[in-house]
ModelCIF file with pLDDT and N, C-alpha, C, O atoms, coordinates in Angstrom:
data_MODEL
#
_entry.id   MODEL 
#
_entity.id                         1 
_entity.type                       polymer 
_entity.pdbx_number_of_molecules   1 
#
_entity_poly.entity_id                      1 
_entity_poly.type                           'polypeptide(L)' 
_entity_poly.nstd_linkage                   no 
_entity_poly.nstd_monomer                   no 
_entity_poly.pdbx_seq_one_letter_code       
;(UNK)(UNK)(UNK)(UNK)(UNK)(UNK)(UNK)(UNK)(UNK)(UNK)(UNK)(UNK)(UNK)(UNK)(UNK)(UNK)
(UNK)(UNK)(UNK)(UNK)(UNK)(UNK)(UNK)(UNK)(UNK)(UNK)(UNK)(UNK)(UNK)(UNK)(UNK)(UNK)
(UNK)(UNK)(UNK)(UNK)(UNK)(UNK)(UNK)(UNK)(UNK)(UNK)(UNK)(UNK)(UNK)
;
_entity_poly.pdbx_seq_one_letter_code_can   XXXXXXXXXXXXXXXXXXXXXXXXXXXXXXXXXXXXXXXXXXXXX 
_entity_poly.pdbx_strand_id                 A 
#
loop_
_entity_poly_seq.entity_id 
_entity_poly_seq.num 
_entity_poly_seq.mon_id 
_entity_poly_seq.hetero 
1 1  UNK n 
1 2  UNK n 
1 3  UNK n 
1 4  UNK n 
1 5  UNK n 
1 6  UNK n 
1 7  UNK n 
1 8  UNK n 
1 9  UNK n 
1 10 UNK n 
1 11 UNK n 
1 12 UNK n 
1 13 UNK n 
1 14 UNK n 
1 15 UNK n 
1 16 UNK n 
1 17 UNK n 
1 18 UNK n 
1 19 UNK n 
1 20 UNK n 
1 21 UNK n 
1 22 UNK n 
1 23 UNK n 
1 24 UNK n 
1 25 UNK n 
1 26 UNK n 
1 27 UNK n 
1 28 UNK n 
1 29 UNK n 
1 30 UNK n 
1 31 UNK n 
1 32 UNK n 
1 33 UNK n 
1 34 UNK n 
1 35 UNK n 
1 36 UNK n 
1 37 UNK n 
1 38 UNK n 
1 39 UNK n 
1 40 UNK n 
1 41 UNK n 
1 42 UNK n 
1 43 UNK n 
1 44 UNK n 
1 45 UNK n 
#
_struct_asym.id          A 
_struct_asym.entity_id   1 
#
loop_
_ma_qa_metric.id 
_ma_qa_metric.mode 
_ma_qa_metric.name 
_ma_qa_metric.software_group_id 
_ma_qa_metric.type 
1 global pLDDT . pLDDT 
2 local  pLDDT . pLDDT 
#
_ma_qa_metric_global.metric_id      1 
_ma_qa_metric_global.metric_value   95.22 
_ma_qa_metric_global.model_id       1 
_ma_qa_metric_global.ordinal_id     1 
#
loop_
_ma_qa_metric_local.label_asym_id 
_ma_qa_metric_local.label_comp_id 
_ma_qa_metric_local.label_seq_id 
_ma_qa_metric_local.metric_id 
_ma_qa_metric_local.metric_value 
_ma_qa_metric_local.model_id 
_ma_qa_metric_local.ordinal_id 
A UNK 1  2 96.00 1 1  
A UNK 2  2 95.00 1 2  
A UNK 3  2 93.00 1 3  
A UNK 4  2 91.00 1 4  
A UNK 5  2 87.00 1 5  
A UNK 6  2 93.00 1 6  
A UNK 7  2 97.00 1 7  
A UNK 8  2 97.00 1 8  
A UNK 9  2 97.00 1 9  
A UNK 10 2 97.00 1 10 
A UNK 11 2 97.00 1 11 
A UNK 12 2 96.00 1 12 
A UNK 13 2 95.00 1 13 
A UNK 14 2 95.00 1 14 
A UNK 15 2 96.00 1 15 
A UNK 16 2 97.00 1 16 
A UNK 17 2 98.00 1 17 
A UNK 18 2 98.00 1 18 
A UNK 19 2 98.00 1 19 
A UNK 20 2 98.00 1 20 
A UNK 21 2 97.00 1 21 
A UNK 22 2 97.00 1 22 
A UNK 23 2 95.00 1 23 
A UNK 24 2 95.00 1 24 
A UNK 25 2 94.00 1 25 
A UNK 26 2 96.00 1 26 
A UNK 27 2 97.00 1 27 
A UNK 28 2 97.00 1 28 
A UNK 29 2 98.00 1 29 
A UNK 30 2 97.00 1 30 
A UNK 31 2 96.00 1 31 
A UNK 32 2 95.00 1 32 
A UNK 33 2 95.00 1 33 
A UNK 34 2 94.00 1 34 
A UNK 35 2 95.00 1 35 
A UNK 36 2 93.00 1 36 
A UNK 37 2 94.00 1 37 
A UNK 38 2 94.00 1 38 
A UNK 39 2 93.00 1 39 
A UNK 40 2 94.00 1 40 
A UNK 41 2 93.00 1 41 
A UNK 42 2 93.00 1 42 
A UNK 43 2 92.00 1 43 
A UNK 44 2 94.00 1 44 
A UNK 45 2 96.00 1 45 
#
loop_
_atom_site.group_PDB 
_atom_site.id 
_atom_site.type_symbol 
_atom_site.label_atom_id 
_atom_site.label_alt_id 
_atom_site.label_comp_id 
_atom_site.label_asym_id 
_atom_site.label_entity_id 
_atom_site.label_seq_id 
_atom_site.pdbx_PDB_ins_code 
_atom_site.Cartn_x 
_atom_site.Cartn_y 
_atom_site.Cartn_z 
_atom_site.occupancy 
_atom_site.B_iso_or_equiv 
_atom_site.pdbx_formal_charge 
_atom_site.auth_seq_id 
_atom_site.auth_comp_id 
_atom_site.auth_asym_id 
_atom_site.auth_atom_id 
_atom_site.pdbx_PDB_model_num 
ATOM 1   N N  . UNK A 1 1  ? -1.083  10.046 1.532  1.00 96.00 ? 1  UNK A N  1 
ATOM 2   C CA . UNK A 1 1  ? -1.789  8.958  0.847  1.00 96.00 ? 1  UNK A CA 1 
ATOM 3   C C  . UNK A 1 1  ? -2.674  9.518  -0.256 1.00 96.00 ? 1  UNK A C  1 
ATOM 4   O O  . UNK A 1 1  ? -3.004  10.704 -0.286 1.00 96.00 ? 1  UNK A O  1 
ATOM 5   N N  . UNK A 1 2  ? -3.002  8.724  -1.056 1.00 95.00 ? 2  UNK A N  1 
ATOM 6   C CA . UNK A 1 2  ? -3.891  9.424  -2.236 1.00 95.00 ? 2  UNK A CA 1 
ATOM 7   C C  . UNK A 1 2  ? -5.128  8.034  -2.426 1.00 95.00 ? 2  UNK A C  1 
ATOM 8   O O  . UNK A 1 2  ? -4.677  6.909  -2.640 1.00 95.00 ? 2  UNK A O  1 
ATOM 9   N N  . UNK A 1 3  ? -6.090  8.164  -2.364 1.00 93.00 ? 3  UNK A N  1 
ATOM 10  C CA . UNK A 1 3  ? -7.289  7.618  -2.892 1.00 93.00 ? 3  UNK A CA 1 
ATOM 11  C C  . UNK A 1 3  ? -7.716  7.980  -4.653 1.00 93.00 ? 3  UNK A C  1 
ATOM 12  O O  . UNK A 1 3  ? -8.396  8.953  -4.978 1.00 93.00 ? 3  UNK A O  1 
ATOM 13  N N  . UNK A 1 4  ? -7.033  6.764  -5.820 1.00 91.00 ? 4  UNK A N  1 
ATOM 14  C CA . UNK A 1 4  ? -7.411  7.094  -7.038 1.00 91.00 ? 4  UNK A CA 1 
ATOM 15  C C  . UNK A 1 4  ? -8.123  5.800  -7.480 1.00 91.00 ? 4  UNK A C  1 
ATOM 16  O O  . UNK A 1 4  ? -7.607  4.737  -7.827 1.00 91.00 ? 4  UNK A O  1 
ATOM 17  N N  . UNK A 1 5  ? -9.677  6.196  -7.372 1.00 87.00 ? 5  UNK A N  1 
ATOM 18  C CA . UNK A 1 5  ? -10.502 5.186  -8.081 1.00 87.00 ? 5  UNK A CA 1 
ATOM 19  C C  . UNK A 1 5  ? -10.496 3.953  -7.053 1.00 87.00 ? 5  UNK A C  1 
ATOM 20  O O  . UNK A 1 5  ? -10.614 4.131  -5.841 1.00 87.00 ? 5  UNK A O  1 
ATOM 21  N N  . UNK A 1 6  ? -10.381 2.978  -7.506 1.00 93.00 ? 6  UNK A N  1 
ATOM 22  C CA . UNK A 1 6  ? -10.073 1.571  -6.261 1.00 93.00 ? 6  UNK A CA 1 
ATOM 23  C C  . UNK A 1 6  ? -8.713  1.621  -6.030 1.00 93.00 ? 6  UNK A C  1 
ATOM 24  O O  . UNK A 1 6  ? -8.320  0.659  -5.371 1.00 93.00 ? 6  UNK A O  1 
ATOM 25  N N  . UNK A 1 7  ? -7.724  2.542  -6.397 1.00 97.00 ? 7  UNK A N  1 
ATOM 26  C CA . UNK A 1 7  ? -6.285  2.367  -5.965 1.00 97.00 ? 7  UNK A CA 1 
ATOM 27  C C  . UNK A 1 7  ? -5.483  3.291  -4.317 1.00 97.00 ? 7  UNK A C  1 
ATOM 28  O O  . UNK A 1 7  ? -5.165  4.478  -4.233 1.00 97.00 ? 7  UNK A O  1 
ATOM 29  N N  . UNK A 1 8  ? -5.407  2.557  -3.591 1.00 97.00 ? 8  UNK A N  1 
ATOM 30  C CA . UNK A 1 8  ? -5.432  3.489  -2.438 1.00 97.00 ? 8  UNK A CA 1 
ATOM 31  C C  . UNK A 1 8  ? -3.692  2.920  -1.899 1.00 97.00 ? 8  UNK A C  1 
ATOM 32  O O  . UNK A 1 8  ? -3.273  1.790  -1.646 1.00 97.00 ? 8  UNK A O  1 
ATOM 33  N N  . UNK A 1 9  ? -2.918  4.452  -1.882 1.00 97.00 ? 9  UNK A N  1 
ATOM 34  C CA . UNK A 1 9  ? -1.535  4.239  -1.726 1.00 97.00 ? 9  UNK A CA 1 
ATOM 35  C C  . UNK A 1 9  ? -0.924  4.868  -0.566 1.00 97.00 ? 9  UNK A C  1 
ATOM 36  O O  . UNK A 1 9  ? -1.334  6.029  -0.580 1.00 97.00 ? 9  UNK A O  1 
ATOM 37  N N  . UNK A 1 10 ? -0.264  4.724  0.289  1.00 97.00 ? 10 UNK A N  1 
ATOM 38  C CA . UNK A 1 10 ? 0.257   5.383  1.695  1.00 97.00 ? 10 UNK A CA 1 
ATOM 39  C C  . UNK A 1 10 ? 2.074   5.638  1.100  1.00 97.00 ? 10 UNK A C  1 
ATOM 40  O O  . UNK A 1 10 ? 2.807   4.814  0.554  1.00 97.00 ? 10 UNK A O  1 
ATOM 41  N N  . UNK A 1 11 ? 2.303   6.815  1.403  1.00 97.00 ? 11 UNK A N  1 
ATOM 42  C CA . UNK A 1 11 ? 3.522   6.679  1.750  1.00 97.00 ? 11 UNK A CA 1 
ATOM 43  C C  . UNK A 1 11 ? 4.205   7.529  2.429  1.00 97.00 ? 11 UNK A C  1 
ATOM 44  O O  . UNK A 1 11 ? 4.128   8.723  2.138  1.00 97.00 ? 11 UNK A O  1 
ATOM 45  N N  . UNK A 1 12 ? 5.083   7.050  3.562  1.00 96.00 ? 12 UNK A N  1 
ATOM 46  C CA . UNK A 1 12 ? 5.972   7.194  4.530  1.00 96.00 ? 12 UNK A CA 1 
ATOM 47  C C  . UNK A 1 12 ? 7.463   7.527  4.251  1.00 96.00 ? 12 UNK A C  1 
ATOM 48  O O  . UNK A 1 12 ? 7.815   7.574  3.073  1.00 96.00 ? 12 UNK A O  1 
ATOM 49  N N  . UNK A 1 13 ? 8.404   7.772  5.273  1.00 95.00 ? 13 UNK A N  1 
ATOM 50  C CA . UNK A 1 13 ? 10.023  7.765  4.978  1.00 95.00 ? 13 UNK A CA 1 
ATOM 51  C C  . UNK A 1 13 ? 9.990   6.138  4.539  1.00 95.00 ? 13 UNK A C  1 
ATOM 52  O O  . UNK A 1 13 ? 10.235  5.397  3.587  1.00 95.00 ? 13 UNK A O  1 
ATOM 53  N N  . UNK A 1 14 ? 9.571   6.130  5.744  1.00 95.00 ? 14 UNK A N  1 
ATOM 54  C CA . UNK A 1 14 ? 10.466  4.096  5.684  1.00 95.00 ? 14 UNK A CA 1 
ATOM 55  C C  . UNK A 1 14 ? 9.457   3.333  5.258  1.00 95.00 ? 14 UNK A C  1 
ATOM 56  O O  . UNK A 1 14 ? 9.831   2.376  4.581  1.00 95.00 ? 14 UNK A O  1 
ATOM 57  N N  . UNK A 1 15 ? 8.121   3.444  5.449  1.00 96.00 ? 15 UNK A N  1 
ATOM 58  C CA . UNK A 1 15 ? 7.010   2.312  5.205  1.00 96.00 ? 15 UNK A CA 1 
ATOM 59  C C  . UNK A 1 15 ? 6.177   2.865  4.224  1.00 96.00 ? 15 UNK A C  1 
ATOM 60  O O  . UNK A 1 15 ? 5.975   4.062  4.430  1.00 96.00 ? 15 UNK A O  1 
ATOM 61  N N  . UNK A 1 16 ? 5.402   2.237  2.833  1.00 97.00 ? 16 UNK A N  1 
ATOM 62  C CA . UNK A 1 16 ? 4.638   2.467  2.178  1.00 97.00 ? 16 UNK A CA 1 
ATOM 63  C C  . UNK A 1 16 ? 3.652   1.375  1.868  1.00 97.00 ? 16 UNK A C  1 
ATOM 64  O O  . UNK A 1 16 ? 4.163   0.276  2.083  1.00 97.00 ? 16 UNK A O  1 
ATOM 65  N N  . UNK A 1 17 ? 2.462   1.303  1.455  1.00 98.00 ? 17 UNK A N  1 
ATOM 66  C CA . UNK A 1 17 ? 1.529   0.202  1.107  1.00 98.00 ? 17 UNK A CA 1 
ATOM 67  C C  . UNK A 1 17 ? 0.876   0.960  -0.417 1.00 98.00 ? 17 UNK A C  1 
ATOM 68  O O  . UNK A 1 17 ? 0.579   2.091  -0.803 1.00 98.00 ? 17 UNK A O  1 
ATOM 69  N N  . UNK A 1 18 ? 0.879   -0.101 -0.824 1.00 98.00 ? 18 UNK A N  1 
ATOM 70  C CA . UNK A 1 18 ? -0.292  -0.359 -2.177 1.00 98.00 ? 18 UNK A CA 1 
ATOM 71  C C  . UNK A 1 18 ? -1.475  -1.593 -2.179 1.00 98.00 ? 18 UNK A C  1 
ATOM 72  O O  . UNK A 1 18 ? -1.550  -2.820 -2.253 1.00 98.00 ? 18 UNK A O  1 
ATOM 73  N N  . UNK A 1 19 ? -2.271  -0.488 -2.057 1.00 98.00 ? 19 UNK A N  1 
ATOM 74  C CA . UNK A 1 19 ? -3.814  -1.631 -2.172 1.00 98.00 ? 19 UNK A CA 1 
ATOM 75  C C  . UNK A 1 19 ? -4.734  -1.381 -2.833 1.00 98.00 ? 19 UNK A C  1 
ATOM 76  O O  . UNK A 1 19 ? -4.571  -0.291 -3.383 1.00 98.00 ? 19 UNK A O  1 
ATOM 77  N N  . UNK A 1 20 ? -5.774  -1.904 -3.107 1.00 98.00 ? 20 UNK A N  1 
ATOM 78  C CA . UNK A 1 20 ? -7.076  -1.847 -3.935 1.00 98.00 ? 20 UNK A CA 1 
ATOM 79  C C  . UNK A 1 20 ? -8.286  -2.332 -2.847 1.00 98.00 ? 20 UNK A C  1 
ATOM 80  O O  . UNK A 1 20 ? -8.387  -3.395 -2.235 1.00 98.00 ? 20 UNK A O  1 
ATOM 81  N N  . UNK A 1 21 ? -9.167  -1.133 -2.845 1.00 97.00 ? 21 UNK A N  1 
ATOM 82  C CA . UNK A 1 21 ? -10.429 -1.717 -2.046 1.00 97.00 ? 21 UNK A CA 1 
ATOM 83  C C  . UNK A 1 21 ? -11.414 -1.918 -3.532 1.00 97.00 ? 21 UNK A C  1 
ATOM 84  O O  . UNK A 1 21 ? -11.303 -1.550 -4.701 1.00 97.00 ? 21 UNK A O  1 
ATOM 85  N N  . UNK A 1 22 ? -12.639 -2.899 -2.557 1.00 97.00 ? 22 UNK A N  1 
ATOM 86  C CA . UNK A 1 22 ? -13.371 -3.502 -3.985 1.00 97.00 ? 22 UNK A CA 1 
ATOM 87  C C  . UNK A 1 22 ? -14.262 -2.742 -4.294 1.00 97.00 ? 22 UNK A C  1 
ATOM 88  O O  . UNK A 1 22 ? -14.593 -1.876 -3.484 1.00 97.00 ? 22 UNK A O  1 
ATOM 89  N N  . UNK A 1 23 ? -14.863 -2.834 -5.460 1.00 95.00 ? 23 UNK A N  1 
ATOM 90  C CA . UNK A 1 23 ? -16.136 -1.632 -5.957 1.00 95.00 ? 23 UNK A CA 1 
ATOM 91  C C  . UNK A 1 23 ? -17.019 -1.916 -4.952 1.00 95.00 ? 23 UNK A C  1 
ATOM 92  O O  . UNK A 1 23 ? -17.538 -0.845 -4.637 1.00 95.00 ? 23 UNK A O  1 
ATOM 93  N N  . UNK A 1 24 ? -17.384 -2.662 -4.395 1.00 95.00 ? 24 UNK A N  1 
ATOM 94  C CA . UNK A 1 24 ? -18.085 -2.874 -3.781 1.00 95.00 ? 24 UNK A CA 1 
ATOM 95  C C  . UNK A 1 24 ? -17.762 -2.202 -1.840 1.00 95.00 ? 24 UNK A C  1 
ATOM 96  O O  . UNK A 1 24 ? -18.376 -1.938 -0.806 1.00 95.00 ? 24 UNK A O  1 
ATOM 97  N N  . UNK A 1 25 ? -17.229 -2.210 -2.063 1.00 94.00 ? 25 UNK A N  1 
ATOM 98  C CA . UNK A 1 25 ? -16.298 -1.628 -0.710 1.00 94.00 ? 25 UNK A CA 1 
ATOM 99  C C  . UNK A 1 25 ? -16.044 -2.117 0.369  1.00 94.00 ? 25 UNK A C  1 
ATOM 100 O O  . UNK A 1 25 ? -15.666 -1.446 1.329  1.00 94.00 ? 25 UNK A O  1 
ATOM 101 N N  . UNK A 1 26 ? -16.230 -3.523 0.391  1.00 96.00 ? 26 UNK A N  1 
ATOM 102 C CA . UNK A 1 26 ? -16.089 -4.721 1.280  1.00 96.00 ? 26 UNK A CA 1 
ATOM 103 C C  . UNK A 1 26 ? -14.870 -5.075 1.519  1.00 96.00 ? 26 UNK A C  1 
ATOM 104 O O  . UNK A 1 26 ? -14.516 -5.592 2.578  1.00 96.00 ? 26 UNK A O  1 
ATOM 105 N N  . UNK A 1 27 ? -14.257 -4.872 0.730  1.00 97.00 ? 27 UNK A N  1 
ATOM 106 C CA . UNK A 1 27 ? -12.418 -5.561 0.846  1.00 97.00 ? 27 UNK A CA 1 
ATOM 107 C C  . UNK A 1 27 ? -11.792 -4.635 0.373  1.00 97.00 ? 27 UNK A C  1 
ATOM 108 O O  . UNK A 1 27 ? -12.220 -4.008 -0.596 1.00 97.00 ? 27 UNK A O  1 
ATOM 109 N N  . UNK A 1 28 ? -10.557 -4.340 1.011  1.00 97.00 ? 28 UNK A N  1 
ATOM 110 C CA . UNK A 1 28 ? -8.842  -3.637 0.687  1.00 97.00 ? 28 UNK A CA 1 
ATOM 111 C C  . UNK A 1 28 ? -8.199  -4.472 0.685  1.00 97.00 ? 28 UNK A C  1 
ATOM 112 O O  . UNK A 1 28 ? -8.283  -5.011 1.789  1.00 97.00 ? 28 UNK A O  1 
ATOM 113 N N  . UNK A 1 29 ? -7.242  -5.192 -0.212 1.00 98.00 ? 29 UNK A N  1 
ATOM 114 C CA . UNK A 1 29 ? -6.221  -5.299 0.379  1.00 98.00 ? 29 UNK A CA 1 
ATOM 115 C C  . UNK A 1 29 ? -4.824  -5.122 -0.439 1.00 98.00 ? 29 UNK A C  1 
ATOM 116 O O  . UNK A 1 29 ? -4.932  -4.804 -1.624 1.00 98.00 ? 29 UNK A O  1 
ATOM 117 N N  . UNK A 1 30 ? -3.602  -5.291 0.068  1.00 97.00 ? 30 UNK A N  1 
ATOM 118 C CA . UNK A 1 30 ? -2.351  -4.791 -0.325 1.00 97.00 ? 30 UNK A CA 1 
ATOM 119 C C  . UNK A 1 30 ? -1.645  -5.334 0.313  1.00 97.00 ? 30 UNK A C  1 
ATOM 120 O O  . UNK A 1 30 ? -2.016  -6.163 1.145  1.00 97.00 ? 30 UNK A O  1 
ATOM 121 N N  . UNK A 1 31 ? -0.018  -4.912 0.035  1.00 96.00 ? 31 UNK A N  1 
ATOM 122 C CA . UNK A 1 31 ? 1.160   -5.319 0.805  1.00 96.00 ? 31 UNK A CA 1 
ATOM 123 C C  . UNK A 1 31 ? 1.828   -3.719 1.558  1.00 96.00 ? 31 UNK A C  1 
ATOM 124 O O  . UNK A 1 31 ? 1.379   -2.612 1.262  1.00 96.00 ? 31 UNK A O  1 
ATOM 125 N N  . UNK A 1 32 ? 2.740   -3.912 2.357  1.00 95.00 ? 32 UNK A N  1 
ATOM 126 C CA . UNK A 1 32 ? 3.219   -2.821 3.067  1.00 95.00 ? 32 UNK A CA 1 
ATOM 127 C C  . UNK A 1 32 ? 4.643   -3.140 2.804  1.00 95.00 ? 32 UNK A C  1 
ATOM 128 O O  . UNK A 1 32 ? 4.994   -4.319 2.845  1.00 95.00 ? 32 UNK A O  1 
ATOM 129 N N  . UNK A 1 33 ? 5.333   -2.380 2.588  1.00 95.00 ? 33 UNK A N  1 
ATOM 130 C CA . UNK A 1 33 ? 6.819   -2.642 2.315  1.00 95.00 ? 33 UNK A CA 1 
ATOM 131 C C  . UNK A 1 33 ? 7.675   -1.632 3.270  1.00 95.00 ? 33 UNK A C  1 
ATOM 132 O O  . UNK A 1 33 ? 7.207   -0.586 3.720  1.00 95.00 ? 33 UNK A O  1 
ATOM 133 N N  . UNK A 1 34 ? 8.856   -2.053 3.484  1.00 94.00 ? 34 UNK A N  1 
ATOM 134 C CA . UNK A 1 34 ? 9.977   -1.180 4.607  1.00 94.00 ? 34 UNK A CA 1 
ATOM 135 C C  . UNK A 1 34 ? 11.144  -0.657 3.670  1.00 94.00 ? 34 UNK A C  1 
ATOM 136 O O  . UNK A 1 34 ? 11.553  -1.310 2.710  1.00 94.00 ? 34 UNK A O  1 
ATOM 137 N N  . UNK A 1 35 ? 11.464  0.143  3.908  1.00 95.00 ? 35 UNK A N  1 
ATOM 138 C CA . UNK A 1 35 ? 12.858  0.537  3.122  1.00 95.00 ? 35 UNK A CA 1 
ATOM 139 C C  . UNK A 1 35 ? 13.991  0.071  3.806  1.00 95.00 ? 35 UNK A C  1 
ATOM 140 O O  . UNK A 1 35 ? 14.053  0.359  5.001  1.00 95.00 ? 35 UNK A O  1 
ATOM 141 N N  . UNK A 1 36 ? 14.942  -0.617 3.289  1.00 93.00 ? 36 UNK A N  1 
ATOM 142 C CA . UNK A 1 36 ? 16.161  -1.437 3.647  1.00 93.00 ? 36 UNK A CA 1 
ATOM 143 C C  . UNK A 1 36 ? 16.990  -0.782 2.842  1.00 93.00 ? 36 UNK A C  1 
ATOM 144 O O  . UNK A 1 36 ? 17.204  -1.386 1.791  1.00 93.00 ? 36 UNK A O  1 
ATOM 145 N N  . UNK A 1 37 ? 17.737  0.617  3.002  1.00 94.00 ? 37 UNK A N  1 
ATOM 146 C CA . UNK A 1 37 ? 19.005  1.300  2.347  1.00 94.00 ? 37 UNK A CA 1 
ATOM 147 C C  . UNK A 1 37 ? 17.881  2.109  1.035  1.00 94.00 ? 37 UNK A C  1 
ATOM 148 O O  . UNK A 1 37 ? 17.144  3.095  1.056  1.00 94.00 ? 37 UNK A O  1 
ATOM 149 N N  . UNK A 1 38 ? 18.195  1.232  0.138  1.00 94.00 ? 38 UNK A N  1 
ATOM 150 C CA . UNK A 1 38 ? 17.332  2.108  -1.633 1.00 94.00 ? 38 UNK A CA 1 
ATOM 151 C C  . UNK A 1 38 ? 16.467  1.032  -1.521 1.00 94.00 ? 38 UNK A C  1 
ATOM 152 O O  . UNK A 1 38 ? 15.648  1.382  -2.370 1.00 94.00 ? 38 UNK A O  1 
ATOM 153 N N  . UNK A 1 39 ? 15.993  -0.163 -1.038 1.00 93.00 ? 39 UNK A N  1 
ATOM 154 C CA . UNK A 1 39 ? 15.390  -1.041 -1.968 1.00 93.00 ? 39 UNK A CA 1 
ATOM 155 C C  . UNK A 1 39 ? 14.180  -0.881 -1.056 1.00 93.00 ? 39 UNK A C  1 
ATOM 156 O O  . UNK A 1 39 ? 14.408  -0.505 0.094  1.00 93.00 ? 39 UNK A O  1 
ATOM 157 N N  . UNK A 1 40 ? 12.977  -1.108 -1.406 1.00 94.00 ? 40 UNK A N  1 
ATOM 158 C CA . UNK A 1 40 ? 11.309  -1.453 -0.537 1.00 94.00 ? 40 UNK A CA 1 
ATOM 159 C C  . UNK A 1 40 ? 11.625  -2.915 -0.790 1.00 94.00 ? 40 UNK A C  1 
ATOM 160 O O  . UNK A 1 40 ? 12.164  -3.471 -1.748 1.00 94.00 ? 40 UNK A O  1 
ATOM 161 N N  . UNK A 1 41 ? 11.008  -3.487 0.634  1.00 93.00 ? 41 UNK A N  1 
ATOM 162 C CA . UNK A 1 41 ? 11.169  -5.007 0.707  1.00 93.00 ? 41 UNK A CA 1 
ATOM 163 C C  . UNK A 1 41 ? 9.792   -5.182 1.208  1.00 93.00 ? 41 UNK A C  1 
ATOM 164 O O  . UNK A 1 41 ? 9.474   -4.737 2.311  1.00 93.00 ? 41 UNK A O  1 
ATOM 165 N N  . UNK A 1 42 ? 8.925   -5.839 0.414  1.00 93.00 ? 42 UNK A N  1 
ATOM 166 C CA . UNK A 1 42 ? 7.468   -6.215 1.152  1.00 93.00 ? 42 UNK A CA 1 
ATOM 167 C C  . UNK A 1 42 ? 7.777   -6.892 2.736  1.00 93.00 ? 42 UNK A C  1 
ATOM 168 O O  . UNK A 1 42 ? 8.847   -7.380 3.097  1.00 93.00 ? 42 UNK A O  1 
ATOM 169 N N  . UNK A 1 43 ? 6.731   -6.788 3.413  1.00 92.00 ? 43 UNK A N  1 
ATOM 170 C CA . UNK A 1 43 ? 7.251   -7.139 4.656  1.00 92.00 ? 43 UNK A CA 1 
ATOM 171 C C  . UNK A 1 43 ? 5.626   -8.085 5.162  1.00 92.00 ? 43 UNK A C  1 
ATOM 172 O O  . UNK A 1 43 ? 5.571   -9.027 5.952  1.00 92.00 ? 43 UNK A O  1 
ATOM 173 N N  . UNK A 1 44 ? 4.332   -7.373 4.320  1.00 94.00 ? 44 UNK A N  1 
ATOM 174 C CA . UNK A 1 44 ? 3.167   -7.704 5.128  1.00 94.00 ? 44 UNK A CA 1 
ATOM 175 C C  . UNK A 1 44 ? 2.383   -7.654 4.093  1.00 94.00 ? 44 UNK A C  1 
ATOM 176 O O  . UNK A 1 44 ? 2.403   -6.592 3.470  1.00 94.00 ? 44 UNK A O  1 
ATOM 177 N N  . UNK A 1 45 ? 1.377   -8.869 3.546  1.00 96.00 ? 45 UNK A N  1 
ATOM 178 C CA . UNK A 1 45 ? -0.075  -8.834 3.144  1.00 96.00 ? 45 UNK A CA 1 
ATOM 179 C C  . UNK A 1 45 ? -1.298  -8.404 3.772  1.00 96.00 ? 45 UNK A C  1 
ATOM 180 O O  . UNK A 1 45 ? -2.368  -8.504 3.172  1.00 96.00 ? 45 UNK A O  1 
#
């Protein structure tokens, strides 16, 4: 995972997320996606 600025990214074989926590540091949020063959398919807000 990498923490750049408010951009905070995970990634896995099969599962990855992209989110933004707030300047304030109260809220993250993002989607999580699954790999289905080549394609990432969001799966979760």
């Amino acid at each position: 995972s990498r923490l750049d600025g408010g951009r905070y990214t995970i990634q896995g074989q099969s599962q990855r997320f992209d989110g933004v926590i707030s300047s304030d540091r109260q809220l993250l949020t993002g989607e999580w996606e699954h790999r289905v063959g080549d394609d990432w398919i969001p799966f979760v807000r």
